[in-house]
PDB file of N, CA and C in Angstrom:
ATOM      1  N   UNK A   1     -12.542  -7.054  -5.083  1.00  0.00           N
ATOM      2  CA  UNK A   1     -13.237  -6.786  -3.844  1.00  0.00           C
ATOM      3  C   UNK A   1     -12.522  -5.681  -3.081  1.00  0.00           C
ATOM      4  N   UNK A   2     -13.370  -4.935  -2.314  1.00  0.00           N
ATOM      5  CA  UNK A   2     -12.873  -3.377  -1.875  1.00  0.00           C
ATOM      6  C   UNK A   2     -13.368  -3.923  -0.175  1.00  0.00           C
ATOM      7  N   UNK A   3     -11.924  -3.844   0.908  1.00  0.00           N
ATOM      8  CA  UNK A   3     -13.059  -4.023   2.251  1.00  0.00           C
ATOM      9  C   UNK A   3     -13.236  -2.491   2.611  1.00  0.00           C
ATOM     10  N   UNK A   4     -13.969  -2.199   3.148  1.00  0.00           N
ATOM     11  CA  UNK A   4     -14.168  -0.621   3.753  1.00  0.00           C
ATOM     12  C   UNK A   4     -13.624  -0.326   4.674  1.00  0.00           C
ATOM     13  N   UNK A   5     -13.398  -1.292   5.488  1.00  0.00           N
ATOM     14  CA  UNK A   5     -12.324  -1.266   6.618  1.00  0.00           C
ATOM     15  C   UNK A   5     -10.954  -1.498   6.770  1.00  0.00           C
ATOM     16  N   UNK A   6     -10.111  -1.633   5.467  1.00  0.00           N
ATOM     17  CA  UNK A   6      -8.741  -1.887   5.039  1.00  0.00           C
ATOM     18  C   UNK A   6      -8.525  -0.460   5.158  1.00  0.00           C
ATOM     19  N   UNK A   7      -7.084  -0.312   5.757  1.00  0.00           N
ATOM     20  CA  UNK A   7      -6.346   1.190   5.426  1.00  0.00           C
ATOM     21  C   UNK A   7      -5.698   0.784   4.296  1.00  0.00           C
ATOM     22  N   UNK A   8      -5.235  -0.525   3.517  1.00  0.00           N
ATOM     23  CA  UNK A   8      -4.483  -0.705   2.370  1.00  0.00           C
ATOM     24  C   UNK A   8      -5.307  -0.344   1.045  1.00  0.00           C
ATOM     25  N   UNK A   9      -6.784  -1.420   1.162  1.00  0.00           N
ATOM     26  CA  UNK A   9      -7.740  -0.673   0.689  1.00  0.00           C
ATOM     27  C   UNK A   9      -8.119   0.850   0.035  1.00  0.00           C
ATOM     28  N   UNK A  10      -8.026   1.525   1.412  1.00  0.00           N
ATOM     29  CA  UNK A  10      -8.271   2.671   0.986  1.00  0.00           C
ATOM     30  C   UNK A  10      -7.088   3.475   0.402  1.00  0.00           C
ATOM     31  N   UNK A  11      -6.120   3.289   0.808  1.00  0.00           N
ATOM     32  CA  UNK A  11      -4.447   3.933   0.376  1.00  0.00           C
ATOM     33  C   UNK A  11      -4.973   3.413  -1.019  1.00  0.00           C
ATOM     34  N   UNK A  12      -4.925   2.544  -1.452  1.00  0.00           N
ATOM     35  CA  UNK A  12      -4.883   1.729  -2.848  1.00  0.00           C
ATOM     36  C   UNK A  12      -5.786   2.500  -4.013  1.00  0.00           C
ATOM     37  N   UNK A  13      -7.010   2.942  -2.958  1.00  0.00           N
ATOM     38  CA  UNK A  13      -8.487   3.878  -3.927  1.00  0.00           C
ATOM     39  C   UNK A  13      -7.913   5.321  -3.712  1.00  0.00           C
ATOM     40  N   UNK A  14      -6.839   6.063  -3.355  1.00  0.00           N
ATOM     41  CA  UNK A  14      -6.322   6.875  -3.416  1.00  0.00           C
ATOM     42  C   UNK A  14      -7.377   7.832  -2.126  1.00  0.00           C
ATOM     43  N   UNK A  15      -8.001   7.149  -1.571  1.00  0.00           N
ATOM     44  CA  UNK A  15      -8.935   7.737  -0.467  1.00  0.00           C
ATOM     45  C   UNK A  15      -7.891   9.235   0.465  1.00  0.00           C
ATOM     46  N   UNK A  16      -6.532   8.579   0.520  1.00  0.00           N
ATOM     47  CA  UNK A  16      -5.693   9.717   1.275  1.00  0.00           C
ATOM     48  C   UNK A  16      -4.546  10.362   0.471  1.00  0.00           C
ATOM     49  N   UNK A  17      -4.335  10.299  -0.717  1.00  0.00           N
ATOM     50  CA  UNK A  17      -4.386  11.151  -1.688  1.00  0.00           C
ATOM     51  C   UNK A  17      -2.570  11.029  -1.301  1.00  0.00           C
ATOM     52  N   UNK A  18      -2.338   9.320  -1.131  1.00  0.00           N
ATOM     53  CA  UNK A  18      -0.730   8.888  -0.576  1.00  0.00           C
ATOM     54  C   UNK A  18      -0.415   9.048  -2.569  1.00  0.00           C
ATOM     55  N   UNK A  19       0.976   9.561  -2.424  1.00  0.00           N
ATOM     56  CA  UNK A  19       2.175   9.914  -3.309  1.00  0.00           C
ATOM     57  C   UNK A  19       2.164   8.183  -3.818  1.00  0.00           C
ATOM     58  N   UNK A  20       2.210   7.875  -5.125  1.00  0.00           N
ATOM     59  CA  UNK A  20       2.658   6.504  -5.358  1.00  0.00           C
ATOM     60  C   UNK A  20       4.136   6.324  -6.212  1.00  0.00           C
ATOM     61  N   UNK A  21       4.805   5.501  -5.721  1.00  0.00           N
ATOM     62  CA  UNK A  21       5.750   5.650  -6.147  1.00  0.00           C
ATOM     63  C   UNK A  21       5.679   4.812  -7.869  1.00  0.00           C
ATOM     64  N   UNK A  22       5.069   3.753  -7.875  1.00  0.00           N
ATOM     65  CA  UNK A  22       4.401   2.700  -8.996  1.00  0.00           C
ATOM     66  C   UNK A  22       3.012   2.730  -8.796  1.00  0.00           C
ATOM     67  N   UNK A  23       2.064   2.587 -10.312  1.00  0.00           N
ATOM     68  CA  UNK A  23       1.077   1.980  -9.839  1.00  0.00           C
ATOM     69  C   UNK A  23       0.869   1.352 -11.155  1.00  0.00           C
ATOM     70  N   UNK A  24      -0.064   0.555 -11.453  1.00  0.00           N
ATOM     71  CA  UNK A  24      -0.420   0.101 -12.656  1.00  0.00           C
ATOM     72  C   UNK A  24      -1.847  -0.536 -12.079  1.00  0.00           C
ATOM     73  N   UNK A  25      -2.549  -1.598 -13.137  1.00  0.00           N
ATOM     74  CA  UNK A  25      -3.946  -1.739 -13.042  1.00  0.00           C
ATOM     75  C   UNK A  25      -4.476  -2.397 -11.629  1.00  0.00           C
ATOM     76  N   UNK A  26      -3.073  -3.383 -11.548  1.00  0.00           N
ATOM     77  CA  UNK A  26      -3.249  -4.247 -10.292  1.00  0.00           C
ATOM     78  C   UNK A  26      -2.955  -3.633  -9.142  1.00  0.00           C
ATOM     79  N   UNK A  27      -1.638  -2.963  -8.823  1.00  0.00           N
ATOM     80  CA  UNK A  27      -1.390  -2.331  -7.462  1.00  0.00           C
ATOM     81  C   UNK A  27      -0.643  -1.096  -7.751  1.00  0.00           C
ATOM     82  N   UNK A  28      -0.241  -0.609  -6.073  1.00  0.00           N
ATOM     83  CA  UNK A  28      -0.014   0.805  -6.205  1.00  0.00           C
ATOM     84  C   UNK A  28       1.752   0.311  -5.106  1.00  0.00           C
ATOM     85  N   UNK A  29       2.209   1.216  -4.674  1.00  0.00           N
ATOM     86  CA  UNK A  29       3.274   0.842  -4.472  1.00  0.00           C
ATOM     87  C   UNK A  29       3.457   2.440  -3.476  1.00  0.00           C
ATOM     88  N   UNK A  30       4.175   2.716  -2.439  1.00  0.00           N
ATOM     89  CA  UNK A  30       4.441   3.562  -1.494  1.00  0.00           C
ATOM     90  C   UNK A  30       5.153   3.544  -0.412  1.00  0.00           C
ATOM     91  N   UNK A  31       5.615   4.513   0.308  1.00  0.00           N
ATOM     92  CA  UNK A  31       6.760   4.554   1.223  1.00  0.00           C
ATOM     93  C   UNK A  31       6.284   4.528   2.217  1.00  0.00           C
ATOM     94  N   UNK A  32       6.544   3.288   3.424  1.00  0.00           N
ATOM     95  CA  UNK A  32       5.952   2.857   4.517  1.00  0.00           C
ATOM     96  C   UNK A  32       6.004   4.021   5.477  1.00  0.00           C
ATOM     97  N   UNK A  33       5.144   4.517   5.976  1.00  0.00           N
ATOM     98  CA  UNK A  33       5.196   5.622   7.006  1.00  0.00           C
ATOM     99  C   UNK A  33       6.176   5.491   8.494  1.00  0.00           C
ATOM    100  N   UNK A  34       6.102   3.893   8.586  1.00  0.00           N
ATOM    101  CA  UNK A  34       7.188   3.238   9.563  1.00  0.00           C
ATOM    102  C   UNK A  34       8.730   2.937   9.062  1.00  0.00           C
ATOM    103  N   UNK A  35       9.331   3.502   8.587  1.00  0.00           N
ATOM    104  CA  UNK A  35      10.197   2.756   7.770  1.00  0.00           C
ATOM    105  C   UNK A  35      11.152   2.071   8.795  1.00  0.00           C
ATOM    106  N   UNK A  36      11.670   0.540   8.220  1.00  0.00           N
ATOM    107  CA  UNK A  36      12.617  -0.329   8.871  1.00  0.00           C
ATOM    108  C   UNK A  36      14.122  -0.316   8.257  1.00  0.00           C
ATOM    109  N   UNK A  37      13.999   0.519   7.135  1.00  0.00           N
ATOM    110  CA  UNK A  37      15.320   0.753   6.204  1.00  0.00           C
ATOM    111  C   UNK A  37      15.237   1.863   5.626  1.00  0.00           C
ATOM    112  N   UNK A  38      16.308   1.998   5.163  1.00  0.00           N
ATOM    113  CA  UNK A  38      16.639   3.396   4.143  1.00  0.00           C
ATOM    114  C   UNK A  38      15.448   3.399   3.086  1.00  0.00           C
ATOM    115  N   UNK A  39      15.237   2.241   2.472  1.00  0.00           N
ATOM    116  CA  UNK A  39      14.083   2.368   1.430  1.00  0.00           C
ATOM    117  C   UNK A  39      13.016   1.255   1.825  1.00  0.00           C
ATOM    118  N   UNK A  40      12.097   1.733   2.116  1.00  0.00           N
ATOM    119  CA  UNK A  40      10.847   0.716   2.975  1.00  0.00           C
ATOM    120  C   UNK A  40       9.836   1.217   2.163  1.00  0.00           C
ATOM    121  N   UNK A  41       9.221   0.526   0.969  1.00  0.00           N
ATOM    122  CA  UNK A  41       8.132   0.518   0.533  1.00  0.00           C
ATOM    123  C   UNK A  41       7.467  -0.524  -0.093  1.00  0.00           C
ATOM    124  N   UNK A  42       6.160  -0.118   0.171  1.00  0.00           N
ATOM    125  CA  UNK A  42       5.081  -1.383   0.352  1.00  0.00           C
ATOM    126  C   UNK A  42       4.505  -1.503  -0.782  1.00  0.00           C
ATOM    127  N   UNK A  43       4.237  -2.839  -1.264  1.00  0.00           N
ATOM    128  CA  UNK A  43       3.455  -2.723  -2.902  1.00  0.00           C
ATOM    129  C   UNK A  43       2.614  -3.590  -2.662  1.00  0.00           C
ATOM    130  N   UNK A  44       0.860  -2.882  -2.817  1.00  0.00           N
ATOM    131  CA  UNK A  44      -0.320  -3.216  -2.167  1.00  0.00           C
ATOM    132  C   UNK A  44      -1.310  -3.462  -3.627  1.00  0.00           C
ATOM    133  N   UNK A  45      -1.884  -4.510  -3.739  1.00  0.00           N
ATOM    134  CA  UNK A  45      -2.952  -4.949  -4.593  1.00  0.00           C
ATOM    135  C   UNK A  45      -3.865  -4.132  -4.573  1.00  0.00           C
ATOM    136  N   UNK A  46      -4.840  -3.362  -5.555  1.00  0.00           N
ATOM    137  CA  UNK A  46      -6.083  -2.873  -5.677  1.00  0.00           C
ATOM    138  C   UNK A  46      -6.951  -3.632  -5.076  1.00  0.00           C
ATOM    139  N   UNK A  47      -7.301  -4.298  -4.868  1.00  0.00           N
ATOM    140  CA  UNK A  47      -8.060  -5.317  -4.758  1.00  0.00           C
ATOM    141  C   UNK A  47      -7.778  -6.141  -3.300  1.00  0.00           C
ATOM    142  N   UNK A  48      -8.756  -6.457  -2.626  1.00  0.00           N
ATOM    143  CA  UNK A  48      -8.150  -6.821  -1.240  1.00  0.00           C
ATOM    144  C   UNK A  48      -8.138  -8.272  -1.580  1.00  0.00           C
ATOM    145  N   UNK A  49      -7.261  -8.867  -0.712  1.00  0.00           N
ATOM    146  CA  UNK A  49      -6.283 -10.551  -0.489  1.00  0.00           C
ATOM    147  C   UNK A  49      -6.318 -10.507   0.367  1.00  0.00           C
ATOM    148  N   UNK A  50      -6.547 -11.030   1.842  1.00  0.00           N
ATOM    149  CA  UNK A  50      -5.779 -10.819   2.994  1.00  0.00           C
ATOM    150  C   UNK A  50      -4.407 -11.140   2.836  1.00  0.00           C
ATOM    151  N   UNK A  51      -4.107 -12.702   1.906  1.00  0.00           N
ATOM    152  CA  UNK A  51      -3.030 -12.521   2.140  1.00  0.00           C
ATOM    153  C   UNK A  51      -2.131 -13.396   0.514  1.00  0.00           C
ATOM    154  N   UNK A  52      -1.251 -14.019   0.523  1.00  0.00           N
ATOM    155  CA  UNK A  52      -0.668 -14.514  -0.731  1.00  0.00           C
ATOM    156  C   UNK A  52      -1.111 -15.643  -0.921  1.00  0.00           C
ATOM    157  N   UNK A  53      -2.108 -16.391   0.018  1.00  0.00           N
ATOM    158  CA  UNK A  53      -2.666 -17.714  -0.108  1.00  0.00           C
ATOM    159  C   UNK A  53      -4.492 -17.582  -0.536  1.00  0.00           C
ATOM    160  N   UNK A  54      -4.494 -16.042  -0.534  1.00  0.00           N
ATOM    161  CA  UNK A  54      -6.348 -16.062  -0.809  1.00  0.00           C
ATOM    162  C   UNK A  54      -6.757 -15.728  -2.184  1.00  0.00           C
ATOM    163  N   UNK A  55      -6.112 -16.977  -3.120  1.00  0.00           N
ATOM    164  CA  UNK A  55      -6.761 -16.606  -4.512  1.00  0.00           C
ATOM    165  C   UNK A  55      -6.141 -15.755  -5.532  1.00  0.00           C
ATOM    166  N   UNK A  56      -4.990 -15.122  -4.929  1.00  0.00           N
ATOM    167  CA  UNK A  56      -4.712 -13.648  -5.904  1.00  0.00           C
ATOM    168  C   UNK A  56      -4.471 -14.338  -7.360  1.00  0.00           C
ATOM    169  N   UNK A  57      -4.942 -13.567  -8.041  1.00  0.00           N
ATOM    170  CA  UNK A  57      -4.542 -13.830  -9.696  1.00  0.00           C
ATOM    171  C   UNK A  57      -3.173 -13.207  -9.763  1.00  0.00           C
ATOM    172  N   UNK A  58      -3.103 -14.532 -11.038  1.00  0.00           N
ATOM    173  CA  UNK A  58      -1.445 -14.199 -11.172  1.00  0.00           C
ATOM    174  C   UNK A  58      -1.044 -13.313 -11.422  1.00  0.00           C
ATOM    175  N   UNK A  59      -2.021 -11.988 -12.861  1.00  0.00           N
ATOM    176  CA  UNK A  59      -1.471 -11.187 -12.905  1.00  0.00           C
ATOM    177  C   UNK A  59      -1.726  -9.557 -12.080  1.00  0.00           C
ATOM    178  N   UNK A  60      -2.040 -10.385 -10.553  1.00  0.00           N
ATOM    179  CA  UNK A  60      -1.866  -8.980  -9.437  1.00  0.00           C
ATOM    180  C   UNK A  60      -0.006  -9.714  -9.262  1.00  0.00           C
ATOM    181  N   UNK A  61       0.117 -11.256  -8.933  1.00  0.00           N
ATOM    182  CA  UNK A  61       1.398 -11.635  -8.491  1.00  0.00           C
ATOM    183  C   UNK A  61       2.135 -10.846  -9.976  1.00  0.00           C
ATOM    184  N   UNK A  62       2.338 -10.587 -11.021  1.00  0.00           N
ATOM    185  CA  UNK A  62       2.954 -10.191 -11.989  1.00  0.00           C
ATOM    186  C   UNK A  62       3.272  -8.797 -11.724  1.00  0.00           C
ATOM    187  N   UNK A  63       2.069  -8.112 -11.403  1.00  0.00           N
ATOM    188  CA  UNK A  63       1.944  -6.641 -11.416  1.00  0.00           C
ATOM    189  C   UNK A  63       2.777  -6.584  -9.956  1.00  0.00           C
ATOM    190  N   UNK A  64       2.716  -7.271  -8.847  1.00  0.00           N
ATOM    191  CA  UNK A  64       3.899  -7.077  -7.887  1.00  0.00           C
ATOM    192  C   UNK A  64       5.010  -7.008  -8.149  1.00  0.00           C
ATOM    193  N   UNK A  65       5.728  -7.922  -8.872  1.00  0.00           N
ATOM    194  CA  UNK A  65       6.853  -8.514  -9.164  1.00  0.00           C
ATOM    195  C   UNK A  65       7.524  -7.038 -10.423  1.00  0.00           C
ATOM    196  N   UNK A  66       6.692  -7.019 -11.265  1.00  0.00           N
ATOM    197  CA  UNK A  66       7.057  -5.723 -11.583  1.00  0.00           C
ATOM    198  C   UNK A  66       7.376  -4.334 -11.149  1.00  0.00           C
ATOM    199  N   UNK A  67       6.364  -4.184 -10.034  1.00  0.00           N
ATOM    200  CA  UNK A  67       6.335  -2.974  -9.136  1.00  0.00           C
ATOM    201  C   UNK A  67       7.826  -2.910  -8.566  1.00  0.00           C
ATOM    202  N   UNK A  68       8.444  -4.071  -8.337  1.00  0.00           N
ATOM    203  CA  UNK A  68       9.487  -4.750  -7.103  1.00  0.00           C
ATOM    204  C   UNK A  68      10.826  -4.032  -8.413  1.00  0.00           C
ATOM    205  N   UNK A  69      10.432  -4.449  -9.234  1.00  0.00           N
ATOM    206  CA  UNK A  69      11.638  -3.963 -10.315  1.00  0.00           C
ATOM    207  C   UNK A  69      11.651  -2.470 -10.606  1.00  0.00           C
ATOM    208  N   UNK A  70      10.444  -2.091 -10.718  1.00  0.00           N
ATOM    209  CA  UNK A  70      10.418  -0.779 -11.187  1.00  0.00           C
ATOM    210  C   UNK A  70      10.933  -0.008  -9.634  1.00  0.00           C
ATOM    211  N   UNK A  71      10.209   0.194  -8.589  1.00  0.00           N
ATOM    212  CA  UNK A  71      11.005   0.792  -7.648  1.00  0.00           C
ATOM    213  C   UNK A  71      12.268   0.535  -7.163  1.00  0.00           C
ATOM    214  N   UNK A  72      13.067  -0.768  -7.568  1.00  0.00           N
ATOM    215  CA  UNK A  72      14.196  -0.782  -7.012  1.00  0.00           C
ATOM    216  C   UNK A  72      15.203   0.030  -8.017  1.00  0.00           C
ATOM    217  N   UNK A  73      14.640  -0.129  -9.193  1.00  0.00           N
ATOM    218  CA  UNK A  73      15.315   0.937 -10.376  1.00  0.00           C
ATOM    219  C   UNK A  73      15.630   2.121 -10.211  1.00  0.00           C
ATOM    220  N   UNK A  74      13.959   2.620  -9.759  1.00  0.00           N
ATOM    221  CA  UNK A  74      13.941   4.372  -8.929  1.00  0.00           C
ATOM    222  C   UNK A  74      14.607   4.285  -8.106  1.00  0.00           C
ATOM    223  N   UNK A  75      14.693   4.135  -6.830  1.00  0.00           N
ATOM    224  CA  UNK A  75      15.514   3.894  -6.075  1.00  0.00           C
ATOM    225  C   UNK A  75      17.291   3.749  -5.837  1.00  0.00           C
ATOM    226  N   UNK A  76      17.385   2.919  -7.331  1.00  0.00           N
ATOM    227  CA  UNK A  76      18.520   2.919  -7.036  1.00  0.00           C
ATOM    228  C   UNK A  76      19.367   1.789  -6.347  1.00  0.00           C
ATOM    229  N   UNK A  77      18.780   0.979  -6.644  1.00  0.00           N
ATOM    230  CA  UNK A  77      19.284  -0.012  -5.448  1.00  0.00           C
ATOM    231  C   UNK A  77      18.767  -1.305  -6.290  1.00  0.00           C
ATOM    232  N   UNK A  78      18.513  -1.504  -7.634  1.00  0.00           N
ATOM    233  CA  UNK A  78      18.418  -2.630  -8.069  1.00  0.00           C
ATOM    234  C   UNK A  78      19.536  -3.506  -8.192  1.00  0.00           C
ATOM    235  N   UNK A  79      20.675  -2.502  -8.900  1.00  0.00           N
ATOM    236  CA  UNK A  79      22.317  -3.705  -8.711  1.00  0.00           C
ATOM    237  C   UNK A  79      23.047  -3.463  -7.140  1.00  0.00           C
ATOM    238  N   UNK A  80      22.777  -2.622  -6.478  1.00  0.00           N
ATOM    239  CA  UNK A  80      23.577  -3.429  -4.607  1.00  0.00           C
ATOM    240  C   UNK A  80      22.742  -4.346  -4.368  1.00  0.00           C
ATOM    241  N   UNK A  81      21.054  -5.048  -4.148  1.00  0.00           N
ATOM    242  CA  UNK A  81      20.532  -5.063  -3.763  1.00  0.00           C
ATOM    243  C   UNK A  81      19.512  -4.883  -2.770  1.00  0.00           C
ATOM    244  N   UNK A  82      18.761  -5.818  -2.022  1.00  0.00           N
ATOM    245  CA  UNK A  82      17.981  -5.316  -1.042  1.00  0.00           C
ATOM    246  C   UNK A  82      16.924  -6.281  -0.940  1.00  0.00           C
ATOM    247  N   UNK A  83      16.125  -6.186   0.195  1.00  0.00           N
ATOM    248  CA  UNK A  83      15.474  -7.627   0.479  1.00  0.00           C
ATOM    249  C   UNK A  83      13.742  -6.592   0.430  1.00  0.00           C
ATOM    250  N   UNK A  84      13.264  -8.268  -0.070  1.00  0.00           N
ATOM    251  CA  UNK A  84      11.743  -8.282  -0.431  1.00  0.00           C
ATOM    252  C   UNK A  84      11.245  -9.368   0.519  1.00  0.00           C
ATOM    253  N   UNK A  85      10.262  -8.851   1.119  1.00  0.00           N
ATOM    254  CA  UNK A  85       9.714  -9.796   2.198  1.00  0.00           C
ATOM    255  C   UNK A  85       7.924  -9.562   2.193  1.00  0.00           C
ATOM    256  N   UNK A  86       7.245 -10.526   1.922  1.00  0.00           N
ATOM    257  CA  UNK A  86       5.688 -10.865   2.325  1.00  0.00           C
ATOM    258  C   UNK A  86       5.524 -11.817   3.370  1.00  0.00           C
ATOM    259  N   UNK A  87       4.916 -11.019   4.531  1.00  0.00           N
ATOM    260  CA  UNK A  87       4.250 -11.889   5.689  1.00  0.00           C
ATOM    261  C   UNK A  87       2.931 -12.566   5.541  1.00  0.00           C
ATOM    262  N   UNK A  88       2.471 -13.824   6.212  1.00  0.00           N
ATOM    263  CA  UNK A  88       1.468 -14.085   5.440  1.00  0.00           C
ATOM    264  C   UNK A  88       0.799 -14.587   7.174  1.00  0.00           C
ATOM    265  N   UNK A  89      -0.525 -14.080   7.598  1.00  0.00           N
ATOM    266  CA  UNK A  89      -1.073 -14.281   8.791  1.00  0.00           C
ATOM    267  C   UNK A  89      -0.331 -13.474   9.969  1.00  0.00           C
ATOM    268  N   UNK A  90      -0.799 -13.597  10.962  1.00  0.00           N
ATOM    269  CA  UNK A  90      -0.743 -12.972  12.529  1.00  0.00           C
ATOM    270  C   UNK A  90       0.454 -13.561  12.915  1.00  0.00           C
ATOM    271  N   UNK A  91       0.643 -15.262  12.954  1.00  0.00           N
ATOM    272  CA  UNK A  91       2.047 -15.727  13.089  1.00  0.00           C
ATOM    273  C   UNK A  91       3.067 -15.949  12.502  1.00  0.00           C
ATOM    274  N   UNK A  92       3.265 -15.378  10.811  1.00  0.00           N
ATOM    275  CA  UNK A  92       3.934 -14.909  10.178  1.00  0.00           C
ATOM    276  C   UNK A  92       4.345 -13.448   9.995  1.00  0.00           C
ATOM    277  N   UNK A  93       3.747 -12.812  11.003  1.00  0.00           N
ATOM    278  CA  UNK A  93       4.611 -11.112  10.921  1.00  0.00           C
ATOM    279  C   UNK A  93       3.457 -10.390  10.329  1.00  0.00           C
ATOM    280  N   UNK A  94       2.615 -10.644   9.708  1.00  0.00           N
ATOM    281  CA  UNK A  94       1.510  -9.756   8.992  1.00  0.00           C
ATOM    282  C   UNK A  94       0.300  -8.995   9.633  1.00  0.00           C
ATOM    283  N   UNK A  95       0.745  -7.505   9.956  1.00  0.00           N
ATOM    284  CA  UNK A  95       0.859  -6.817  10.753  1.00  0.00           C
ATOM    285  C   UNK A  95      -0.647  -6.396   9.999  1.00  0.00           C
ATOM    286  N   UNK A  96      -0.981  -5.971   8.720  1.00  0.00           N
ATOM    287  CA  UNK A  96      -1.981  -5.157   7.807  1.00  0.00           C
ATOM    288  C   UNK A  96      -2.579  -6.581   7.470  1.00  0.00           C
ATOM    289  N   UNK A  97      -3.863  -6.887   7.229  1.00  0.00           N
ATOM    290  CA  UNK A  97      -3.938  -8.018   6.591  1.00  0.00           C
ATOM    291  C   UNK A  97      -4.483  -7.767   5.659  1.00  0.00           C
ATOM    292  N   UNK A  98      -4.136  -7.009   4.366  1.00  0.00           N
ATOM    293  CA  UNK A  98      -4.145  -7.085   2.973  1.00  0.00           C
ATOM    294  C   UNK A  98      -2.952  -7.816   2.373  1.00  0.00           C
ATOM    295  N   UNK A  99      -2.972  -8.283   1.497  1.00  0.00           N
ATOM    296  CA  UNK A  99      -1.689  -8.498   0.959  1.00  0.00           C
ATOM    297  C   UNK A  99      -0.941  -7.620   0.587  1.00  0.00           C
ATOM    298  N   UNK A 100      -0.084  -7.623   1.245  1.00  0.00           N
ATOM    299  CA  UNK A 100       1.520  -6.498   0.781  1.00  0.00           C
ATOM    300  C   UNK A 100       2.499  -7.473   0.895  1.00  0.00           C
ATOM    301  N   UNK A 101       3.607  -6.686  -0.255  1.00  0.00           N
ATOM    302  CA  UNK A 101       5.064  -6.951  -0.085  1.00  0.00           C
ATOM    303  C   UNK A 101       6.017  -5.340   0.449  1.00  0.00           C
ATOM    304  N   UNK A 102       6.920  -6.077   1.121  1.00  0.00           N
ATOM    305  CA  UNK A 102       7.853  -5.001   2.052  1.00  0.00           C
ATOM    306  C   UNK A 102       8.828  -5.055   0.914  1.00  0.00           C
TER     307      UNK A 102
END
């Protein structure tokens, strides 16, 4: 499902022609325009979720979890580490309501 009114949505259909850092069948992956850290990027489902409780198939959760490896690789920062965070609703921090991970 595609909403027309998602900016994740549309980032995701390449509508603004955003740089991806990962992508594969399920999601695309990119550098938060806000950044809260040295490396702040968001890895967004093709497919709209609002959030990690609406149904997602496992292998969009797979294709995240991969994304999460592959950019921390690029990056550089897979052995110091670094934190992975999904907000889920308005009173959990979830600012976009597609599903993303930070």
């Amino acid at each position: 499902m595609h909403d027309e009114n998602c900016i994740f949505c549309k980032i995701a259909s390449g509508a603004f022609g955003t740089e991806f850092s990962y992508e594969d069948g399920n999601v695309v992956a990119f550098d938060d325009l806000n950044p809260q850290a040295p490396v702040h990027v968001l890895i967004v489902p093709k497919v709209h979720h609002a959030n990690i409780i609406d149904g997602v198939p496992s292998e969009t959760l797979a294709s995240m979890a991969a994304a999460v490896k592959a950019v921390a690789e690029q990056r550089g920062i897979a052995e110091t580490g670094f934190r992975c965070i999904m907000n889920t609703g308005k009173d959990g921090g979830q600012a976009v309501m597609h599903l993303h991970m930070h």
